[in-house]
C-alpha atoms as a PDB file:
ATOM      1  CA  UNK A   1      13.646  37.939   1.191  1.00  0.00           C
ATOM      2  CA  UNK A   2      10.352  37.144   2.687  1.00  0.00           C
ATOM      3  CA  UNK A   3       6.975  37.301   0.739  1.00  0.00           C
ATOM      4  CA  UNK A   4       4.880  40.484   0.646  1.00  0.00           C
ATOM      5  CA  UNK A   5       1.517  38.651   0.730  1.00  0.00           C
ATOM      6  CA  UNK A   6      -1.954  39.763   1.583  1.00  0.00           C
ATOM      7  CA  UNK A   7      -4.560  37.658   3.865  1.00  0.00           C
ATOM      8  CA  UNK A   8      -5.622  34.547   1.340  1.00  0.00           C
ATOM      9  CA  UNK A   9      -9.224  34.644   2.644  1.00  0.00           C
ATOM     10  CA  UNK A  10      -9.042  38.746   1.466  1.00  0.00           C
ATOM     11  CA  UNK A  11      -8.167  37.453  -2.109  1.00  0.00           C
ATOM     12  CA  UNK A  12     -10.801  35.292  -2.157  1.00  0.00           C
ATOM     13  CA  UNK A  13     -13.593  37.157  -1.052  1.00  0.00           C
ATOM     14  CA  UNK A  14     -12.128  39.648  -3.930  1.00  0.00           C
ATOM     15  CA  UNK A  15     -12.361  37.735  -6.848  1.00  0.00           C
ATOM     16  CA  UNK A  16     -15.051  35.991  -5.978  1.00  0.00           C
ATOM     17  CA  UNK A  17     -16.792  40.066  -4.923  1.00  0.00           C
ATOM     18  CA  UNK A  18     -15.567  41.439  -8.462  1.00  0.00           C
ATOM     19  CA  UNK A  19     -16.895  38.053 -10.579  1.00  0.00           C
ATOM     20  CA  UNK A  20     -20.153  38.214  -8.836  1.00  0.00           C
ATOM     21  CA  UNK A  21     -20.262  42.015  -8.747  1.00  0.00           C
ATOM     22  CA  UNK A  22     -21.985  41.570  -5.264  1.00  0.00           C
ATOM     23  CA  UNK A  23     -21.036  41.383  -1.677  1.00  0.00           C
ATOM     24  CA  UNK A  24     -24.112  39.112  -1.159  1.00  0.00           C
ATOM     25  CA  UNK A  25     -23.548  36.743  -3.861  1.00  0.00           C
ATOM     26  CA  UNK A  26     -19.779  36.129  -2.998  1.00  0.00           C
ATOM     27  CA  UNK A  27     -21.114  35.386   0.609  1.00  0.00           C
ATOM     28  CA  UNK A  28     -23.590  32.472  -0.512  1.00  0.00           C
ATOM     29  CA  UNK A  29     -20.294  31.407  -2.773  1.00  0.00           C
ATOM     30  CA  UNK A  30     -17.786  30.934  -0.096  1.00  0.00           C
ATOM     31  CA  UNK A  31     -20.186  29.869   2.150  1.00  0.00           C
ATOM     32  CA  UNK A  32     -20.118  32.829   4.738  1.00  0.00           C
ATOM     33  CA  UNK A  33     -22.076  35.743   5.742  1.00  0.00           C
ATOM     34  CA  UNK A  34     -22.020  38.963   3.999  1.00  0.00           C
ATOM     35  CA  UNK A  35     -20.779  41.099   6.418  1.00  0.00           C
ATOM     36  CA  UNK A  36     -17.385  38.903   6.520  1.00  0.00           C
ATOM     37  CA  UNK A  37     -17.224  39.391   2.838  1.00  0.00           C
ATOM     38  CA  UNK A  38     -17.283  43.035   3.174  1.00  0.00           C
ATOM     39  CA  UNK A  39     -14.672  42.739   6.399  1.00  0.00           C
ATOM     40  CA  UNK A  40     -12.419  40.632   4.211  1.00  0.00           C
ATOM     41  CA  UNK A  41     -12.282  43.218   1.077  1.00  0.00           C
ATOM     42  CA  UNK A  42     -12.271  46.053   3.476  1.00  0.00           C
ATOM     43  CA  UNK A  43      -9.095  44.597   5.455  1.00  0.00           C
ATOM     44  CA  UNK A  44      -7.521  44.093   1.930  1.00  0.00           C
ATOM     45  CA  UNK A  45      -7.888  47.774   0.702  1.00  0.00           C
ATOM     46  CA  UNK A  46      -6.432  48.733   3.955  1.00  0.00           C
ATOM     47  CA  UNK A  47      -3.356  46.438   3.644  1.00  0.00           C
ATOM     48  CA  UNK A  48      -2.871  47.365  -0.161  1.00  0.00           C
ATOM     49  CA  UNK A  49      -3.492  51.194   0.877  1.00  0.00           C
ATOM     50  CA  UNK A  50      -5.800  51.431  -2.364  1.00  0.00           C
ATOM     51  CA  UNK A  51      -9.754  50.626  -2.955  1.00  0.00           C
ATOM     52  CA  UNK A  52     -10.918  48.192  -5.362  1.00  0.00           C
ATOM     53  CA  UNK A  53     -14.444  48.498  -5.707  1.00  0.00           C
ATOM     54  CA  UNK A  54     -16.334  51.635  -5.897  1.00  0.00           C
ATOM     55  CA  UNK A  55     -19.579  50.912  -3.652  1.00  0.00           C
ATOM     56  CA  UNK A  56     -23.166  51.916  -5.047  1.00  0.00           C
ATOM     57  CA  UNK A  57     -26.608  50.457  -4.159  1.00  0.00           C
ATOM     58  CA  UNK A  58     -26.876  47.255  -5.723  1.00  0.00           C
ATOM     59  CA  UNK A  59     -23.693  46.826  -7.061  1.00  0.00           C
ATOM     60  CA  UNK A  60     -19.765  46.643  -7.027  1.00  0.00           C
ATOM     61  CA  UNK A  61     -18.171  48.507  -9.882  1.00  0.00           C
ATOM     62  CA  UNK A  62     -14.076  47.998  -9.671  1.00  0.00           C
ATOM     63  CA  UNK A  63     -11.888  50.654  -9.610  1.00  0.00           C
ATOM     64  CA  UNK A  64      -9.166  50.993 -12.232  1.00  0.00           C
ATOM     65  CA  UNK A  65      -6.578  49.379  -9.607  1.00  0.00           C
ATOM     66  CA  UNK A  66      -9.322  46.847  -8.565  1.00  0.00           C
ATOM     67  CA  UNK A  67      -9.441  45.518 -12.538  1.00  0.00           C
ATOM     68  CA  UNK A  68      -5.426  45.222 -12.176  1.00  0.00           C
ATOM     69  CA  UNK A  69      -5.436  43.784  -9.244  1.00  0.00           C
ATOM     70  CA  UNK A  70      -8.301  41.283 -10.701  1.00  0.00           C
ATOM     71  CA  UNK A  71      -6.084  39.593 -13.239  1.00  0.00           C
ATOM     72  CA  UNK A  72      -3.248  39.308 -10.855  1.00  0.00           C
ATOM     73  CA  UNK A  73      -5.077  37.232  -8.607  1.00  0.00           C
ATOM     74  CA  UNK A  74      -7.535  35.565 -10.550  1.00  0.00           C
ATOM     75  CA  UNK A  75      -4.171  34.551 -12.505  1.00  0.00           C
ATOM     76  CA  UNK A  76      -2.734  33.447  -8.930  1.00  0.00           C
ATOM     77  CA  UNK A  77      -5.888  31.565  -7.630  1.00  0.00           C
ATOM     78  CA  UNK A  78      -6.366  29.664 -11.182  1.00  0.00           C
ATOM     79  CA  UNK A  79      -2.972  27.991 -10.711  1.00  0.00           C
ATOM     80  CA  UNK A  80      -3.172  27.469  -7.596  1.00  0.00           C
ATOM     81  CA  UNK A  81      -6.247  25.226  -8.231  1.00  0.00           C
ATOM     82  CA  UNK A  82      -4.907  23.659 -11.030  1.00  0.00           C
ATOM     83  CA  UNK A  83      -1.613  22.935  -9.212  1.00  0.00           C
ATOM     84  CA  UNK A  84      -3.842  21.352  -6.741  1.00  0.00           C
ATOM     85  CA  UNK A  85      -5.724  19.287  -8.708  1.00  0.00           C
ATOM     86  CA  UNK A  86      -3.213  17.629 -10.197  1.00  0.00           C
ATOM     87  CA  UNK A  87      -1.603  16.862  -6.607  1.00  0.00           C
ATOM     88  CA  UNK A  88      -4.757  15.349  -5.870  1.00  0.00           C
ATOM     89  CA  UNK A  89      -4.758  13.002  -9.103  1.00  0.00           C
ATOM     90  CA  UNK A  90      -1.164  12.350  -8.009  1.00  0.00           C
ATOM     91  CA  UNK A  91      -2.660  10.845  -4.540  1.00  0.00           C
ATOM     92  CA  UNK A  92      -5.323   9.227  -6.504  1.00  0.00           C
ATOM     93  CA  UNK A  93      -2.892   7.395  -9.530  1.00  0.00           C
ATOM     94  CA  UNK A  94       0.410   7.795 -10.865  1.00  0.00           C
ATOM     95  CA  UNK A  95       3.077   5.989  -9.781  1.00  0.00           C
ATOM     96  CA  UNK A  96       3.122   3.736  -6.731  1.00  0.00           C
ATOM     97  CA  UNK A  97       6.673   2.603  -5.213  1.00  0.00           C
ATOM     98  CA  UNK A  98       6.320  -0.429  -3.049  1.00  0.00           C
ATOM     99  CA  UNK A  99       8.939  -1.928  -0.856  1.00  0.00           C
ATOM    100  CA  UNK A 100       9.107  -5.829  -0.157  1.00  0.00           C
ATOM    101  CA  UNK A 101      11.514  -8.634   0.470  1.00  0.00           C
ATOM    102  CA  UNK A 102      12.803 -10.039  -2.914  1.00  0.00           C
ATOM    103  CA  UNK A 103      10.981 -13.763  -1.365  1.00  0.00           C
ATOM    104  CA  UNK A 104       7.735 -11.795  -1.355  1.00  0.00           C
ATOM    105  CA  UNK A 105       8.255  -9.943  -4.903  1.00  0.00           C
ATOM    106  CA  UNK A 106       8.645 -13.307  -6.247  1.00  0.00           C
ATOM    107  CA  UNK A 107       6.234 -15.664  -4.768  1.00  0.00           C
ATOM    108  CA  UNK A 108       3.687 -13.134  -4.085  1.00  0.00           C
ATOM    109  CA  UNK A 109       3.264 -10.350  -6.145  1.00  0.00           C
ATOM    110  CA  UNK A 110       4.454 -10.648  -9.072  1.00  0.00           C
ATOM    111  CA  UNK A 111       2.098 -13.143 -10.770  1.00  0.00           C
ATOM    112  CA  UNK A 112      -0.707 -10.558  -9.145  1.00  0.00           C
ATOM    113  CA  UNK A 113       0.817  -7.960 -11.452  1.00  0.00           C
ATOM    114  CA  UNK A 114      -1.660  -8.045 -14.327  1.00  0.00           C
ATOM    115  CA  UNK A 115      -4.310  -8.192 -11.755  1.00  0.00           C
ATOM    116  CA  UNK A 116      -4.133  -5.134  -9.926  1.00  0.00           C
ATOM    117  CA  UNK A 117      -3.168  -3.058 -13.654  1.00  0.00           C
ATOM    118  CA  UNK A 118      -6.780  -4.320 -14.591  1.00  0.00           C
ATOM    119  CA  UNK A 119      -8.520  -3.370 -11.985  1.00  0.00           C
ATOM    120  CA  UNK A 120      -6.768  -0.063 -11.272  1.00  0.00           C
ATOM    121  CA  UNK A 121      -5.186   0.779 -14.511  1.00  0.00           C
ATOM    122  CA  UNK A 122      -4.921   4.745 -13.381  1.00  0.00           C
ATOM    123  CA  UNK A 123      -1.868   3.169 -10.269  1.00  0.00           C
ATOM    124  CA  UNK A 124       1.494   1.968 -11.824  1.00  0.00           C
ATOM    125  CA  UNK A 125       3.012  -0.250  -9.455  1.00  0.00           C
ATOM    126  CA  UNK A 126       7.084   0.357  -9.151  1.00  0.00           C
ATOM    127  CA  UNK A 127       8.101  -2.847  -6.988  1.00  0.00           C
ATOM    128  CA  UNK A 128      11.551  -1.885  -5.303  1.00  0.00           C
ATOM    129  CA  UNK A 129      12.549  -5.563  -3.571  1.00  0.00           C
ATOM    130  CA  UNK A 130      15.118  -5.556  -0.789  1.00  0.00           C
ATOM    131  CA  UNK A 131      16.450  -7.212   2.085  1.00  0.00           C
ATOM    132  CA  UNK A 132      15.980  -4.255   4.385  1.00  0.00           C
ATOM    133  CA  UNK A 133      13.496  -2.029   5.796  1.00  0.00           C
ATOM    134  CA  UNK A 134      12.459   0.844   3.951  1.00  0.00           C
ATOM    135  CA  UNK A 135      13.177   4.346   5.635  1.00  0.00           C
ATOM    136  CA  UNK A 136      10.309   5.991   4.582  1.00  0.00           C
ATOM    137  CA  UNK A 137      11.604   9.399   5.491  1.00  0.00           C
ATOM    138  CA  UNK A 138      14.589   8.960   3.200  1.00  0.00           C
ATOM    139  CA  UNK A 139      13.625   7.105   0.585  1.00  0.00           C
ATOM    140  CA  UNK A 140      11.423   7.543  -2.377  1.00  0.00           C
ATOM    141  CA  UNK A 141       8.796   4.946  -0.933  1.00  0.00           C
ATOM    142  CA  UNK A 142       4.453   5.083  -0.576  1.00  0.00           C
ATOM    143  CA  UNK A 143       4.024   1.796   0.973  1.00  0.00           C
ATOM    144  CA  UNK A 144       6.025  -1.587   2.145  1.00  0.00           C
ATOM    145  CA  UNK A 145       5.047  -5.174   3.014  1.00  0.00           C
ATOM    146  CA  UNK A 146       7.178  -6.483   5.659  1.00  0.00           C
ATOM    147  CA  UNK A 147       7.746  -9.602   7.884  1.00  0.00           C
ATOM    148  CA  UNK A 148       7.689  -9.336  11.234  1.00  0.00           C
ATOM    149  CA  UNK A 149       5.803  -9.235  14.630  1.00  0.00           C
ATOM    150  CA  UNK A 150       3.786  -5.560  13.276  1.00  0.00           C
ATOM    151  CA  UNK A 151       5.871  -3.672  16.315  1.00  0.00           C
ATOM    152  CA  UNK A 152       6.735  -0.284  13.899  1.00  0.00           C
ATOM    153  CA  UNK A 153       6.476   2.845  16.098  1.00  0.00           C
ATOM    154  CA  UNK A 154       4.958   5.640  14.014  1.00  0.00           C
ATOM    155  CA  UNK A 155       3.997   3.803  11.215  1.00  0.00           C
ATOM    156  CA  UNK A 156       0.106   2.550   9.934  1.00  0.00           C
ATOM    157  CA  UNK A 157       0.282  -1.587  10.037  1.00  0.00           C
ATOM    158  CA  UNK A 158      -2.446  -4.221   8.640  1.00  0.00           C
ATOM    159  CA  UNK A 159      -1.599  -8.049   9.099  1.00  0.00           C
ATOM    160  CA  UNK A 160      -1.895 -10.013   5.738  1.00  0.00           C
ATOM    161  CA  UNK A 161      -2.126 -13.299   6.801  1.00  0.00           C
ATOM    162  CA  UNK A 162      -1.889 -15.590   9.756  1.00  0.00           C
ATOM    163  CA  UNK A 163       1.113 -17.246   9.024  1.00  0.00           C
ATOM    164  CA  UNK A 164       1.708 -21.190   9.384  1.00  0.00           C
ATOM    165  CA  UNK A 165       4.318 -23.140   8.543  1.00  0.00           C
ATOM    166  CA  UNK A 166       3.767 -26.440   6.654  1.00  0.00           C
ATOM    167  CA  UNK A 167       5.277 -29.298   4.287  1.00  0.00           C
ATOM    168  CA  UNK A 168       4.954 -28.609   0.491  1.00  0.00           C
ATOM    169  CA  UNK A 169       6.610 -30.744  -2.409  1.00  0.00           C
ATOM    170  CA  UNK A 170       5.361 -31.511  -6.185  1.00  0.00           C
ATOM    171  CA  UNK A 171       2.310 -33.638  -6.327  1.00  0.00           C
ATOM    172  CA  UNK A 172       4.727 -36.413  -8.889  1.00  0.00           C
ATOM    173  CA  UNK A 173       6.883 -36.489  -5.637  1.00  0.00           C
ATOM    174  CA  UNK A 174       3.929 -38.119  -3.854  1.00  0.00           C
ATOM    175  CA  UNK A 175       2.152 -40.080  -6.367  1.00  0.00           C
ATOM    176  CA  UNK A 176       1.664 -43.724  -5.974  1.00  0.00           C
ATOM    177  CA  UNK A 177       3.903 -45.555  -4.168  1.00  0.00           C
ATOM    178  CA  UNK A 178       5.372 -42.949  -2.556  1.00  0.00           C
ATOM    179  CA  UNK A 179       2.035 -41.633  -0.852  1.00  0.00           C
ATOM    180  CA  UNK A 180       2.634 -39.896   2.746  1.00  0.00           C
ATOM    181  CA  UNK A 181       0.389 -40.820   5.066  1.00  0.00           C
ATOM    182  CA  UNK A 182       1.893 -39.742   8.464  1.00  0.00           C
ATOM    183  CA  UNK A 183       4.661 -37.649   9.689  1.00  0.00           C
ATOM    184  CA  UNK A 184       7.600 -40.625   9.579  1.00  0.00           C
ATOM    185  CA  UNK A 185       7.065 -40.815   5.510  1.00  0.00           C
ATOM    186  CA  UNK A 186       8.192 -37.324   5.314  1.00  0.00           C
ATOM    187  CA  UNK A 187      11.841 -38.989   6.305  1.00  0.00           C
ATOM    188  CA  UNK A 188      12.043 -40.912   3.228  1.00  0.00           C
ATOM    189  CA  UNK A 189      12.428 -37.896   0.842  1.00  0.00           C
ATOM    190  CA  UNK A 190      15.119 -35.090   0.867  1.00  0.00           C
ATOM    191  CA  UNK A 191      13.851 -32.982   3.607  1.00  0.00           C
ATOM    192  CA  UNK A 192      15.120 -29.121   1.675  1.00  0.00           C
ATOM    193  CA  UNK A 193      16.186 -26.803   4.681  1.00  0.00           C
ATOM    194  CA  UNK A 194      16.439 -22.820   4.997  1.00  0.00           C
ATOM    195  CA  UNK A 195      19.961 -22.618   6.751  1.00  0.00           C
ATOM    196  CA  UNK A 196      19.492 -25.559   9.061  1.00  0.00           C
ATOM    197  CA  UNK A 197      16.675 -28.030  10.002  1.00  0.00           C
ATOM    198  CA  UNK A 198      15.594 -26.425  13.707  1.00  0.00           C
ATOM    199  CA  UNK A 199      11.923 -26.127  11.747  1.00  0.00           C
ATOM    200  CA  UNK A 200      11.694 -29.477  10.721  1.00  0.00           C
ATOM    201  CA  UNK A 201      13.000 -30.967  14.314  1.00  0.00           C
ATOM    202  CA  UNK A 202      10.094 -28.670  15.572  1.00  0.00           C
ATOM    203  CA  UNK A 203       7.576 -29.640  12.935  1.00  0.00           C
ATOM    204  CA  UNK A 204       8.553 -33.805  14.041  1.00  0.00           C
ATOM    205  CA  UNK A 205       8.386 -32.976  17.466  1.00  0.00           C
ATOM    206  CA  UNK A 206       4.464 -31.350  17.036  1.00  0.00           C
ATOM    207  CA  UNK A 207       3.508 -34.592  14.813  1.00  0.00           C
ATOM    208  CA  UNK A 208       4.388 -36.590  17.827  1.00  0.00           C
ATOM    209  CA  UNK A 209       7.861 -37.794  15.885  1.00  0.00           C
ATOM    210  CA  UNK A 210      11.054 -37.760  17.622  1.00  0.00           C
ATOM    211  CA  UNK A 211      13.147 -37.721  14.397  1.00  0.00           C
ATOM    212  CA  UNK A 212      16.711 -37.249  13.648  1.00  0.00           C
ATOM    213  CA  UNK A 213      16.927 -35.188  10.369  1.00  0.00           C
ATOM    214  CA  UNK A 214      19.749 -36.343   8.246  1.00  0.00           C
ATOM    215  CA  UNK A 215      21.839 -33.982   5.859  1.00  0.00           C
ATOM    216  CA  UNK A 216      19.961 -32.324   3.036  1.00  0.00           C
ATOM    217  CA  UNK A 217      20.149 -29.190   0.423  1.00  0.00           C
ATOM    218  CA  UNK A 218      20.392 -25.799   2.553  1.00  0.00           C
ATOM    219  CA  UNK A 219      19.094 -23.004   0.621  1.00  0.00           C
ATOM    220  CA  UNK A 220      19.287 -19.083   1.955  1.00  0.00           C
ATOM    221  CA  UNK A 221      16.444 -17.960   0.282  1.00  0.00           C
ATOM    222  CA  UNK A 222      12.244 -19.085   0.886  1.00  0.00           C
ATOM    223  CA  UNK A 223      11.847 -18.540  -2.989  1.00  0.00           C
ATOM    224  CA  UNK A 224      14.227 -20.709  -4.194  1.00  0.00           C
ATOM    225  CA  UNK A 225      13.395 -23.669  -1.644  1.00  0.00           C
ATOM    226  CA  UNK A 226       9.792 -23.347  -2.964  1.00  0.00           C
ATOM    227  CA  UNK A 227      10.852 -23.416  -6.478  1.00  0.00           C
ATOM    228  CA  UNK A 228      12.621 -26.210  -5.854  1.00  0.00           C
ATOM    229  CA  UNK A 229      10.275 -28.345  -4.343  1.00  0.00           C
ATOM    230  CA  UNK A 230       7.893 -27.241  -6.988  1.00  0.00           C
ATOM    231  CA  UNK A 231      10.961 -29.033  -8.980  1.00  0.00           C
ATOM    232  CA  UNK A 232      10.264 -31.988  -7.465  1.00  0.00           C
ATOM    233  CA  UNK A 233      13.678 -32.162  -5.471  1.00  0.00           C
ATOM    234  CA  UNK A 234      12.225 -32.542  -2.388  1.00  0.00           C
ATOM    235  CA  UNK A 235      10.343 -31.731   0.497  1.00  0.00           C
ATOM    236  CA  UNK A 236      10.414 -28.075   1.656  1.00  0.00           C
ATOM    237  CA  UNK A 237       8.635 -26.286   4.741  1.00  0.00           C
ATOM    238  CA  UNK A 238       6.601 -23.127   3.505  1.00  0.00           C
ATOM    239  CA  UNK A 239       4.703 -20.552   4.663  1.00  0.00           C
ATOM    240  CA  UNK A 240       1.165 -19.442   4.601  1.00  0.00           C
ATOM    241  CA  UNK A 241       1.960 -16.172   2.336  1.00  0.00           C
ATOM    242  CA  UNK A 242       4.649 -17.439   0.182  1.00  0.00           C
ATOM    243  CA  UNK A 243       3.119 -20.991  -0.653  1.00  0.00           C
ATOM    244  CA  UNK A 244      -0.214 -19.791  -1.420  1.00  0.00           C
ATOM    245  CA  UNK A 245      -0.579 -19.388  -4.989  1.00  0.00           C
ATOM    246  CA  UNK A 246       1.520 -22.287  -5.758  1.00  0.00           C
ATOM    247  CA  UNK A 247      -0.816 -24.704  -3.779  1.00  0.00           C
ATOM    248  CA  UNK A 248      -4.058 -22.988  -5.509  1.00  0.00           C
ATOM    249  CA  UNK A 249      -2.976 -23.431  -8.638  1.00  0.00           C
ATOM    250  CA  UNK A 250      -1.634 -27.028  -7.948  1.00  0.00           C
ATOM    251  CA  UNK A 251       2.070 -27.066  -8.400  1.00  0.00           C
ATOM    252  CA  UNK A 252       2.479 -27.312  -4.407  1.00  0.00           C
ATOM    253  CA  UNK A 253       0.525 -29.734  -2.686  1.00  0.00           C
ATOM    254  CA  UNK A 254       0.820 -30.586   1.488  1.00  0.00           C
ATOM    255  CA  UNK A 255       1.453 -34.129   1.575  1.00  0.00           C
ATOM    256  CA  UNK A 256      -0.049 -34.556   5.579  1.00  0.00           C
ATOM    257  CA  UNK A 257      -2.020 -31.929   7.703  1.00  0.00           C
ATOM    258  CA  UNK A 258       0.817 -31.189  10.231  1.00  0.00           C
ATOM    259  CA  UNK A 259       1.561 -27.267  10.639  1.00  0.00           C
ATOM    260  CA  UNK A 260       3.106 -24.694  12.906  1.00  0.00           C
ATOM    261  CA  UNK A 261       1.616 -21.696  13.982  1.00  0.00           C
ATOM    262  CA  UNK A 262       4.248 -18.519  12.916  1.00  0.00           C
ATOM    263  CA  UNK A 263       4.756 -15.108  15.529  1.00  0.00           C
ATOM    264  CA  UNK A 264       5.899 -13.342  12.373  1.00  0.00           C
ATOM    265  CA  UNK A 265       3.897 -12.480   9.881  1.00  0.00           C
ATOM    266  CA  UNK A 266       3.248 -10.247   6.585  1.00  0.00           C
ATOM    267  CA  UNK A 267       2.261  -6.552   7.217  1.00  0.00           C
ATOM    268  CA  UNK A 268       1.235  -4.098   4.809  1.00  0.00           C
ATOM    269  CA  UNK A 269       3.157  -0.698   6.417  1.00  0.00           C
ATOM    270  CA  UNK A 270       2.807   3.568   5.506  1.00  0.00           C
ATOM    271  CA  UNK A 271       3.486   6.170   7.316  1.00  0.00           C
ATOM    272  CA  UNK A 272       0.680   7.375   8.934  1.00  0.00           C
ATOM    273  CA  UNK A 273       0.293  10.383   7.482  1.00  0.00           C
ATOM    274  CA  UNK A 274      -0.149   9.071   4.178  1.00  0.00           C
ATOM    275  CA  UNK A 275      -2.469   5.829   5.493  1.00  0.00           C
ATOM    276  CA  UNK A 276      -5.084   7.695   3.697  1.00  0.00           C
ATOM    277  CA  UNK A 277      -3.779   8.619   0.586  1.00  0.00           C
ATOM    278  CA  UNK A 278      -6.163   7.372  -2.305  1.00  0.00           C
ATOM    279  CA  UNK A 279      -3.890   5.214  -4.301  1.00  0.00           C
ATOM    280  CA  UNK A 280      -2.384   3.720  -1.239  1.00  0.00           C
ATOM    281  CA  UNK A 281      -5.818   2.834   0.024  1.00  0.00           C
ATOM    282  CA  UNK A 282      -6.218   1.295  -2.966  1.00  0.00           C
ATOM    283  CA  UNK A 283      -2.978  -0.625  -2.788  1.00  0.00           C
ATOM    284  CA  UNK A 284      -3.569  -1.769   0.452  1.00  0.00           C
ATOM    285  CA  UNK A 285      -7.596  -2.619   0.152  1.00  0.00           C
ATOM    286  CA  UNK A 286      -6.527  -4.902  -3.146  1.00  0.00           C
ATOM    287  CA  UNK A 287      -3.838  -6.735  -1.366  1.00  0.00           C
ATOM    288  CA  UNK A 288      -6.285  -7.898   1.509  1.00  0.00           C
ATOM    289  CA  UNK A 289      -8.306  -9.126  -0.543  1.00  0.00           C
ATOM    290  CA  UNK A 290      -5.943 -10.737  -2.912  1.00  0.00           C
ATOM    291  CA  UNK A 291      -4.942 -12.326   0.859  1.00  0.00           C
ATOM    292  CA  UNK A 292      -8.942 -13.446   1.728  1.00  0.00           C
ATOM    293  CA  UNK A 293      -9.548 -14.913  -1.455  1.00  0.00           C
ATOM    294  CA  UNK A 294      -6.220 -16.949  -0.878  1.00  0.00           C
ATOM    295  CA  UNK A 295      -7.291 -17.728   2.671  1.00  0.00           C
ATOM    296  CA  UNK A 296     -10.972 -18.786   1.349  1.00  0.00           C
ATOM    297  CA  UNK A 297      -9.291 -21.015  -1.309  1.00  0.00           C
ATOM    298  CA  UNK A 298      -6.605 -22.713   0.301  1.00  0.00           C
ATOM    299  CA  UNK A 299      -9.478 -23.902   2.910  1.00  0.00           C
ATOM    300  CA  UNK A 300     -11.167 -26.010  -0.051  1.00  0.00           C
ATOM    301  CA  UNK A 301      -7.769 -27.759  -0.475  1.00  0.00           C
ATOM    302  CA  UNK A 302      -7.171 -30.779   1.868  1.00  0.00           C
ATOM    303  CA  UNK A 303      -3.576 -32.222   2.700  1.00  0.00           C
END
């Protein structure tokens, strides 16, 4: 059964009429003339068939229906705000569900945890980490960070980084003796591979090095060649995004300056009707600069 409902702007004017106890006071209130005050209130008797105020010079006294009516909507108006409010703080904090690859999670943002609850201890992030893209129309997600080329009709997308891809391996690896000093010494370590070696026949073939790569360890995932390079088991090829913190903080280091230049990149992805939602403004604004600090410091660091 459909509502019974007055006008919403006749409610207002109302309560705000009956607290006030003057047409011209509610006005400068609601931020309207007078005479649409009086309109309001008068179309709202005439839809409830009853009058609420009796009218004398410089006053509104309400009339025994008006004082009932009163507390129904003043009861109506007060949750209304309050129910409100707390939809706003909602935007503003609460919980935050973010959707990345499980290579990201772990090489990224994870170790930024404690970071972000510091500086916005009001946002709990939830970090869902999957394979596939988030439908953000089915599933209980605010934001994503995906890889790709940023093509994602409907949705709001800001690139991360400019992605390159690079040799990394454990400083011991490369100590003494076994310094690297041009693309060919790369050949006498175990060259790590994600699935095959296509990247490292490219990455030869930009040094200048026609190179035959021999059998290696094939890993499926970006994380765990990383982690085991950081192991010292080899030589892996990284990118930008996911290599980052492990190079600041010295566990990575890029044994010659030979790179690739990446189409795909990191995006940080919402729907574009919630692009402006407070917390995910937050979310996104601390991630880019997590990203340009990164970028600043791995420019002090020299291969």
């Amino acid at each position: 059964m459909a509502r019974r409902l007055p006008p919403l702007n006749g409610l207002k004017a109302f309560e705000a009429a009956a607290r006030s106890e003057s047409f011209t006071r509610a006005a400068e209130e609601l931020n309207v003339t007078q005479g649409a005050v009086s309109h309001q209130v008068k179309a709202l008797e005439d839809t409830l068939g009853l009058k609420l105020f009796h009218r004398e010079r410089q006053r509104l006294i309400l009339t025994e229906a008006g004082r009932d009516y009163l507390a129904v909507v003043r009861d109506a108006l007060d949750r209304i705000a309050v129910g409100t409010e707390r939809l706003l703080q909602r935007q503003e904090g609460g919980v935050l569900t973010v959707s990345t690859s499980p290579d990201f999670a772990a090489k990224w943002l994870v170790n930024r945890l404690s970071h972000f609850a510091e500086q916005h201890p009001d946002v709990n992030l939830r970090v869902s980490a999957t394979t596939h893209y988030v439908d953000f129309a089915g599933e209980d997600v605010d934001v994503a960070i995906r890889h790709g080329d940023g093509n994602w009709p409907g949705l709001h997308v800001e690139r991360l980084y400019s992605e390159r891809l690079f040799p990394v391996c454990s400083p011991k690896l490369v100590a003494g003796r076994n310094r690297i000093t041009k693309a060919a010494d790369l050949l006498k370590f175990p060259l790590l591979r994600l699935e095959d070696a296509k990247n490292w026949t490219r990455l030869f073939e930009a040094a200048g090095l026609k190179a035959t790569v021999g059998p290696g360890p094939v890993l499926n995932r970006a994380s765990i060649l990383i982690d085991a390079a950081i192991d010292g088991q080899g030589i892996a090829l990284a990118r930008t995004a996911l290599a980052a913190r492990d190079l600041i903080d010295g566990r990575l280091v890029r044994p010659i300056d030979v790179s690739l230049r990446m189409a795909k990149t990191y995006w940080i992805v919402c729907p574009k009707a919630a692009s402006n939602v407070p917390k995910i403004v937050t979310f996104r604004n601390w991630v880019l600069a997590e990203a340009a600090e990164d970028a600043r410091r791995l420019k002090t660091l020299t291969p």
